[in-house]
Protein backbone atom coordinates (compact mmCIF):
# COMPACT_ATOMS: atom_id res chain seq x y z
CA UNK A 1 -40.83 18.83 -47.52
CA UNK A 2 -38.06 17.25 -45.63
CA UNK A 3 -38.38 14.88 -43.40
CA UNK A 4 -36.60 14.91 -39.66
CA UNK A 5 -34.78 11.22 -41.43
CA UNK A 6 -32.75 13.70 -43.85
CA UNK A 7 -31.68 16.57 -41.86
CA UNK A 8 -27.92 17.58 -42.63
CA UNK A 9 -25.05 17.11 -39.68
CA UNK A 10 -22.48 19.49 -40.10
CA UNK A 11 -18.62 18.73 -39.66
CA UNK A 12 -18.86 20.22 -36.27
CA UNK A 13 -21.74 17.92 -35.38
CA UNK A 14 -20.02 14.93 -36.79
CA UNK A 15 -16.75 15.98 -35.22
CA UNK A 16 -18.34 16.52 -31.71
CA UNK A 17 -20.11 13.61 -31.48
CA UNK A 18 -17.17 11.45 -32.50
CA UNK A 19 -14.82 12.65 -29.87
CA UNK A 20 -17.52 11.83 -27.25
CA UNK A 21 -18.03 8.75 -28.37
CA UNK A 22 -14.26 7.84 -28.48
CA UNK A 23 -13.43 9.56 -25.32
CA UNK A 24 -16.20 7.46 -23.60
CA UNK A 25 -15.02 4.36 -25.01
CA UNK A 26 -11.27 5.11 -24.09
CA UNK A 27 -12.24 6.18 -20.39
CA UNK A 28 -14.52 2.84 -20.03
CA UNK A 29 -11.51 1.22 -20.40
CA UNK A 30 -9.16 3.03 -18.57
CA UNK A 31 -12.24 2.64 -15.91
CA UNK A 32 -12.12 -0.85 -16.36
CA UNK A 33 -8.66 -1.17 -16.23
CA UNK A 34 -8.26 0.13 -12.87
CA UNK A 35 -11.13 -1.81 -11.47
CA UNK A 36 -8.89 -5.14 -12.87
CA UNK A 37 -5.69 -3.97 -11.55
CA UNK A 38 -7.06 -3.15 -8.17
CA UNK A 39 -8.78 -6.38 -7.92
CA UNK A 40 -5.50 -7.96 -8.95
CA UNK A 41 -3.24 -6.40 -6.12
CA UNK A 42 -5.86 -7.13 -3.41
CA UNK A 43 -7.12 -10.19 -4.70
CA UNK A 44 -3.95 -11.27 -5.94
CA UNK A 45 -3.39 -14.55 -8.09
CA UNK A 46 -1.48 -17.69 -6.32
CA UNK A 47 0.09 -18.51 -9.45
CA UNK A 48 1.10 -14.85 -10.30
CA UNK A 49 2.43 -13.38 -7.08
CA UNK A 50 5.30 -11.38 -8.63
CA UNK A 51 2.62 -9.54 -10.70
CA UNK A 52 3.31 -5.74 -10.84
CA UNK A 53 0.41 -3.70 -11.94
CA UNK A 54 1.81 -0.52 -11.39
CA UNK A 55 2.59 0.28 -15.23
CA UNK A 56 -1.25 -0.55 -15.96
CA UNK A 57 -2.47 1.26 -12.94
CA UNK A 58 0.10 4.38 -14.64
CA UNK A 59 -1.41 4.25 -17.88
CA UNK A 60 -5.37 4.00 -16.92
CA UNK A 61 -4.95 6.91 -14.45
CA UNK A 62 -3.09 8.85 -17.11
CA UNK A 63 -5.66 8.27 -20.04
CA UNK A 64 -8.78 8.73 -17.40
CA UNK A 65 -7.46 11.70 -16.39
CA UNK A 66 -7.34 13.51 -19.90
CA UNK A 67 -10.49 11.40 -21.62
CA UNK A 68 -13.03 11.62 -18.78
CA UNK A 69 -13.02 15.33 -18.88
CA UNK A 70 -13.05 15.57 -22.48
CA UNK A 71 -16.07 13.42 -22.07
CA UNK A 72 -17.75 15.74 -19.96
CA UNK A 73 -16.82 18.77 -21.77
CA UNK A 74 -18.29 17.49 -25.52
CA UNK A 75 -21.29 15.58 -23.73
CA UNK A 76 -22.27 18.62 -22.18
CA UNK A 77 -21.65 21.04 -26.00
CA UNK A 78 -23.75 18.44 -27.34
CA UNK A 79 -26.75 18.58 -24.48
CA UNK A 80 -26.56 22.44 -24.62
CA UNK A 81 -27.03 22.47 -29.07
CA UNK A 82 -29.43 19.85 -28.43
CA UNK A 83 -31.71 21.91 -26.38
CA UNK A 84 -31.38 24.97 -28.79
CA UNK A 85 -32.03 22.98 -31.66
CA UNK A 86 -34.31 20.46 -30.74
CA UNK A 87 -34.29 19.16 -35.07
CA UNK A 88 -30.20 17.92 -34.15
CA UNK A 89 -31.74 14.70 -31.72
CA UNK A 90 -32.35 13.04 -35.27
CA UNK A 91 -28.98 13.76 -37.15
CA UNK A 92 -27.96 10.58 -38.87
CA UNK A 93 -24.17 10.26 -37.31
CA UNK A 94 -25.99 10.56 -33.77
CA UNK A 95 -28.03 7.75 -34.22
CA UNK A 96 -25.74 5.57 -35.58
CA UNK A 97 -22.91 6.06 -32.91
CA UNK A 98 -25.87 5.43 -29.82
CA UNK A 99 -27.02 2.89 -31.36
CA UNK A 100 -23.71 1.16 -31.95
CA UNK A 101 -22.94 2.33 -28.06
CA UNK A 102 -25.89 0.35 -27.60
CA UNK A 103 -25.39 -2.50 -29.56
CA UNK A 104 -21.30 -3.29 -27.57
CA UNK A 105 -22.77 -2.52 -24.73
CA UNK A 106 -25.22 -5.09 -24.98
CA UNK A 107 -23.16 -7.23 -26.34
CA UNK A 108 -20.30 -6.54 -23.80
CA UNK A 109 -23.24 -7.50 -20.43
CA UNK A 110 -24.49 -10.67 -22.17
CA UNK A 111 -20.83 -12.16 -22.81
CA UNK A 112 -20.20 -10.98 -19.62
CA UNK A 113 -22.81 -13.46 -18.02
CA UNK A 114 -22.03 -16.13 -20.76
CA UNK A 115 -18.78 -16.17 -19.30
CA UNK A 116 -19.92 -16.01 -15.60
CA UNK A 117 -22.56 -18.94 -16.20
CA UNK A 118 -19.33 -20.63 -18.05
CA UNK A 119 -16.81 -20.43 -14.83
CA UNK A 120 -19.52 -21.32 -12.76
CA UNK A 121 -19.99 -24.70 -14.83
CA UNK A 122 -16.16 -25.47 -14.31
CA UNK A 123 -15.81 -24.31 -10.48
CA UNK A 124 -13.60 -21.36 -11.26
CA UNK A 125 -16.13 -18.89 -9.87
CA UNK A 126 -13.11 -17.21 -7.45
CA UNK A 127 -13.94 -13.85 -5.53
CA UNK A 128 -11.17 -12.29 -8.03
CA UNK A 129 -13.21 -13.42 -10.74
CA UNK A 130 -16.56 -12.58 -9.83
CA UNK A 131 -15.06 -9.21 -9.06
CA UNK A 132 -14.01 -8.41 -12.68
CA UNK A 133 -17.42 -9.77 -14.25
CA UNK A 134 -19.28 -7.39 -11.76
CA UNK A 135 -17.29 -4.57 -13.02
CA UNK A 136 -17.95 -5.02 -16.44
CA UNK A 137 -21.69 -5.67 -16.42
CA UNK A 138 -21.90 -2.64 -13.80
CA UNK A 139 -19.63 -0.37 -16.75
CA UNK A 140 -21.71 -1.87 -19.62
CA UNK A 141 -25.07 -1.31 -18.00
CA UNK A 142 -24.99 1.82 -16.93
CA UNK A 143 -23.70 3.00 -20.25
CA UNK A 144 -26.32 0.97 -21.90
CA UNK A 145 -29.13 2.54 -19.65
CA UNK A 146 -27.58 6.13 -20.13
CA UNK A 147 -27.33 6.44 -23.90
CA UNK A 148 -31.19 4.25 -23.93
CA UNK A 149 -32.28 7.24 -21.99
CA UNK A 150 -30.64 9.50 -24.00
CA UNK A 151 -32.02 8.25 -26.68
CA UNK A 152 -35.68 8.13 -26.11
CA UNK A 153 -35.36 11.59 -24.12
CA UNK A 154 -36.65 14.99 -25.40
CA UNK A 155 -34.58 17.89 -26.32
CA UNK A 156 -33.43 19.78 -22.48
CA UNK A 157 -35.30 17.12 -20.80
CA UNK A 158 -33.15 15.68 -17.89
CA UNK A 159 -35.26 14.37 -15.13
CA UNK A 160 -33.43 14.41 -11.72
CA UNK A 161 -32.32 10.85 -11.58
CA UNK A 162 -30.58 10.83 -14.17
CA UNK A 163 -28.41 14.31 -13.06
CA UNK A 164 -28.12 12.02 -9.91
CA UNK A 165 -26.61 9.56 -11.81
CA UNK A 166 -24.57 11.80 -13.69
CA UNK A 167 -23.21 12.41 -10.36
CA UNK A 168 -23.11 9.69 -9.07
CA UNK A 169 -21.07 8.61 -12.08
CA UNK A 170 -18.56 11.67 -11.85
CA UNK A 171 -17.88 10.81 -8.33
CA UNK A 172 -17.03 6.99 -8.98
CA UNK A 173 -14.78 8.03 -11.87
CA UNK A 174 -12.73 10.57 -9.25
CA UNK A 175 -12.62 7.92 -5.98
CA UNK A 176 -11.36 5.50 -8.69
CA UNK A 177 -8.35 8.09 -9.87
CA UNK A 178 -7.76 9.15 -6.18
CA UNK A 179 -7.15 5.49 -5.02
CA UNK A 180 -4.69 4.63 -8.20
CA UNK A 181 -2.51 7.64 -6.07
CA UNK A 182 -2.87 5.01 -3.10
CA UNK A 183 -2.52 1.67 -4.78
CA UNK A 184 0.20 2.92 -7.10
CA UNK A 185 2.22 5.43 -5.56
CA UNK A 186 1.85 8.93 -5.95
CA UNK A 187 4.41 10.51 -8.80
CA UNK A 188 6.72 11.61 -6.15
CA UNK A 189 7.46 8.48 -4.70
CA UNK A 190 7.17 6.81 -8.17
CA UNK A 191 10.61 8.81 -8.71
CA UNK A 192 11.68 7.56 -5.69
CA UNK A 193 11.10 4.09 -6.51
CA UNK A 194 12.83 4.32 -9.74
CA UNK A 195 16.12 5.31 -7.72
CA UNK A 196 16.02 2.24 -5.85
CA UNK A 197 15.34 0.18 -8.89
CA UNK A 198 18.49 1.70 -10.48
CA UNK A 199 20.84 0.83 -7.11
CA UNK A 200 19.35 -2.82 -7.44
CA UNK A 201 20.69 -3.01 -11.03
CA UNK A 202 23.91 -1.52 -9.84
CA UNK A 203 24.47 -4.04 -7.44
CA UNK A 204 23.60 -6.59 -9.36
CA UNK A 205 26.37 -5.44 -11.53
CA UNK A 206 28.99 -4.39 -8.64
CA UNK A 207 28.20 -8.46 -8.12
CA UNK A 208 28.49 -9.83 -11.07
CA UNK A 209 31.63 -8.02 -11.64
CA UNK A 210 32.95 -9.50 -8.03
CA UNK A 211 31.85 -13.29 -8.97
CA UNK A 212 33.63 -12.79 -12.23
CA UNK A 213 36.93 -11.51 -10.62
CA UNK A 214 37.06 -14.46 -8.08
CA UNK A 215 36.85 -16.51 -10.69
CA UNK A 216 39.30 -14.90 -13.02
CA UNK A 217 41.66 -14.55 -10.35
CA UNK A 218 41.03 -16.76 -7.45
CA UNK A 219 40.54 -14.24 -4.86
CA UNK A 220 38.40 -11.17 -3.72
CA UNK A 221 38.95 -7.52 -5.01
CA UNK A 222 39.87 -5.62 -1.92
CA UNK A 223 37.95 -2.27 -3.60
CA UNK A 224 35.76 -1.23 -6.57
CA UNK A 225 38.84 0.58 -7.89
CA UNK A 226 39.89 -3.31 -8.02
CA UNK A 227 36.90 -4.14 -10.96
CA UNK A 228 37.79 -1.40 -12.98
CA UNK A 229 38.84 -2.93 -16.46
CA UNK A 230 40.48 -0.51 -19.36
CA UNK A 231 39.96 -3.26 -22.34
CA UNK A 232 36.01 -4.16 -21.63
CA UNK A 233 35.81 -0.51 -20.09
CA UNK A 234 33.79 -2.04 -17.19
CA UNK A 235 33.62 0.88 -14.43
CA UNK A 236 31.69 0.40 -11.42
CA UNK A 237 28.73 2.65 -11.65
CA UNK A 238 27.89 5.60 -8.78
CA UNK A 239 25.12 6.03 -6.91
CA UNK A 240 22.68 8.26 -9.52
CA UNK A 241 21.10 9.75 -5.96
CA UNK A 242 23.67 10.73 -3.76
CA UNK A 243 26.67 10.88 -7.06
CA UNK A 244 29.15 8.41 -4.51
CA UNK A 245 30.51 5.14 -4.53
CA UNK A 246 28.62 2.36 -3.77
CA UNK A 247 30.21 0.70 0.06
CA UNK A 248 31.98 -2.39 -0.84
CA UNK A 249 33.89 -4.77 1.98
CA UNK A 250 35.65 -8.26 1.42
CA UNK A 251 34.66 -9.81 5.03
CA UNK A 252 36.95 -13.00 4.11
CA UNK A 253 38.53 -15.04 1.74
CA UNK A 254 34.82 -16.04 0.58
CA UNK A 255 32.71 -13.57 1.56
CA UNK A 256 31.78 -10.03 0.81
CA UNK A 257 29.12 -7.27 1.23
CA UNK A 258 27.58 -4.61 -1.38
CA UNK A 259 25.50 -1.56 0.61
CA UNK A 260 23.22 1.14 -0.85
CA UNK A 261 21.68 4.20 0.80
CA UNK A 262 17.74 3.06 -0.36
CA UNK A 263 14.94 5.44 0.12
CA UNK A 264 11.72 3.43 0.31
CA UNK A 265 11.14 -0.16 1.50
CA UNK A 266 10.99 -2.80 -1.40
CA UNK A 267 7.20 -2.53 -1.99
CA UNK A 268 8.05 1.23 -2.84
CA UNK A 269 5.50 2.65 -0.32
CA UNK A 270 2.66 1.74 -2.59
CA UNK A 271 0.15 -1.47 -1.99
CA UNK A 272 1.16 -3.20 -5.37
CA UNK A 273 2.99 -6.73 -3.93
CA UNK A 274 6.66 -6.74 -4.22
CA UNK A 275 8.58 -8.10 -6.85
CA UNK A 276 12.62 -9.05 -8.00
CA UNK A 277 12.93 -5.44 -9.84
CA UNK A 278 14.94 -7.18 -12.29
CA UNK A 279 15.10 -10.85 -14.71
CA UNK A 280 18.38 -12.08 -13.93
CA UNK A 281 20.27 -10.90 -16.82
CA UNK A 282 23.82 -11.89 -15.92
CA UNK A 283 25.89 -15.33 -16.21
CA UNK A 284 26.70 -15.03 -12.24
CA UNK A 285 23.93 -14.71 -9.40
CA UNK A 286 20.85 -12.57 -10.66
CA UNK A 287 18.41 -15.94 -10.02
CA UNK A 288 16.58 -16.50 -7.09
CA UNK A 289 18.65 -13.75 -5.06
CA UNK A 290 17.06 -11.63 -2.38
CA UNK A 291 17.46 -7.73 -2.69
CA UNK A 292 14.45 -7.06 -0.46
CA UNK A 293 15.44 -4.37 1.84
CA UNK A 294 13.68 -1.73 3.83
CA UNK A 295 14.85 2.48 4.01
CA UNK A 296 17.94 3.61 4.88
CA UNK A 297 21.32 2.02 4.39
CA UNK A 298 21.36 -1.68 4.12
CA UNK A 299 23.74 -4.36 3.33
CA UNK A 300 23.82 -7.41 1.42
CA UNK A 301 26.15 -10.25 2.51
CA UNK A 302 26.94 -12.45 -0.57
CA UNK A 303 29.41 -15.80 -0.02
CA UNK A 304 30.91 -17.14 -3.22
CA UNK A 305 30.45 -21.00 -3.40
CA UNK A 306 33.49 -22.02 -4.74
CA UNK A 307 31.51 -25.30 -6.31
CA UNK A 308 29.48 -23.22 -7.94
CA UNK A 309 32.02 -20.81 -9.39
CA UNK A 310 35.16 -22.58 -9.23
CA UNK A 311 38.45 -20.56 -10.08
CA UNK A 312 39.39 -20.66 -13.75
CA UNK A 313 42.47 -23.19 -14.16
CA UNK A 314 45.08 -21.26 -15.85
């Protein structure tokens, strides 16, 4: 007679049980992703203030959104067999997977406090810090105390504590995907954002172009027309919004300004710190200058230091 040790998993059984493992491991770390990045913009580093977590904040939302209900979805197939077929709670590929759940979660809390007791030894123990260890021993215990639970449970039992923590659970996992719309911008403003970037670059360029000129020639272009260059095929790029010219005007023999129609402040209208949107990637300006500018059409006055960019001897 067989024993409940050597009962047969199908493919569906192995397959379902798989994807909810996986899909809870992905959205624990999209979960814990967002809980760093969020600690990161409010609690933000002194030696990293230029740190855009935006792109992170993008991708966790993104994967949470997909995985989590996934989760839900084959946790819930798997509850429902369960109860019909009480024999499935001792399948071999179930018992391995919760117990390996088990075993990194386990591991995951007590490195966790090895490394809390650790920066407490070396008087590190910041507010950003302890902030990121709570989130992973909160993440790591309560799926350690879940899959225990589910574990040790009978088939269809689920006492009301755990449904409220179910719930409870559920509702972190949305306030946490609501507030990445608040930290990092909601998609519609993203787009927004990504205009401006692109009209920083292009004046970056307009200015590089106008540096180089001066020095090529010893004085200012009176127009963009003035930049264009048939051999290197430089043309001064458009506005991709509005499909115009960018306003250019030599105020004097030194001095000239480069303005843009912008549609957002610099931050971008999201509560991620602001940042240069671009490396200096050009062999005149680019370092250290300030294209910080608020909505609406602003102008950037630029005066060429003739020191610094002396005219090119013919």
């Amino acid at each position: 007679m067989e024993t409940n040790q050597n009962i047969e998993s199908t493919p569906k059984d192995v397959f379902m049980h798989l994807l909810a493992i996986i899909a809870l491991y992905v959205g624990a770390f999209s979960l814990l992703t967002l809980f760093f990045q969020y600690i990161n913009v409010y609690f933000p580093d002194p030696l990293n203030l230029y740190y855009d977590a935006g792109g992170a904040i993008r991708w966790a939302l993104a994967s949470l959104i997909i995985i989590f209900p996934v989760f839900l979805w084959a946790s819930r197939s798997l509850y429902k067999d369960r109860a019909k077929n009480p024999e499935k709670g001792e399948i071999r590929v179930r018992k391995w997977l919760l117990y390996f759940t088990l075993f990194a979660a386990g591991v995951l809390v007590i490195g966790d406090l090895i490394a809390l007791v650790y920066n407490f030894l070396q008087g590190e123990l910041t507010v950003r810090f302890f902030l990121k260890i709570l989130s992973v021993f909160a993440v790591a215990s309560a799926i350690f105390a879940y899959y225990l639970y589910d574990l040790r449970r009978a088939a269809g039992e689920f006492s009301f504590r755990v449904r409220a923590f179910v719930w409870a659970a559920c509702a972190v996992v949305a306030i946490t995907v609501v507030a990445g719309f608040f930290v990092a911008g909601s998609p519609f403003t993203q787009r927004l954002v990504r205009f401006d970037q692109q009209k920083v670059s292009d004046l970056q360029s307009i200015q590089m172009s106008v540096v180089n000129y001066w020095t090529q020639k010893g004085s200012l272009p009176q127009s963009l027309d003035d930049l264009r260059d048939s051999i290197s095929g430089y043309v001064p790029p458009l506005d991709s919004q509005m499909r115009e010219e960018y306003v250019y005007r030599a105020v004097g023999e030194l001095s000239f300004e480069l303005c843009a129609s912008f549609n957002l402040p610099s931050s971008g209208g999201a509560k991620i710190a602001s940042k240069p949107y671009f490396e200096p990637a050009y062999p005149f300006g680019g370092f250290g200058e300030n294209w910080e500018h608020n909505s609406g059409e602003v102008c950037f006055s630029r005066t060429i230091d003739p020191e610094l960019y002396p005219k090119r001897p013919f």
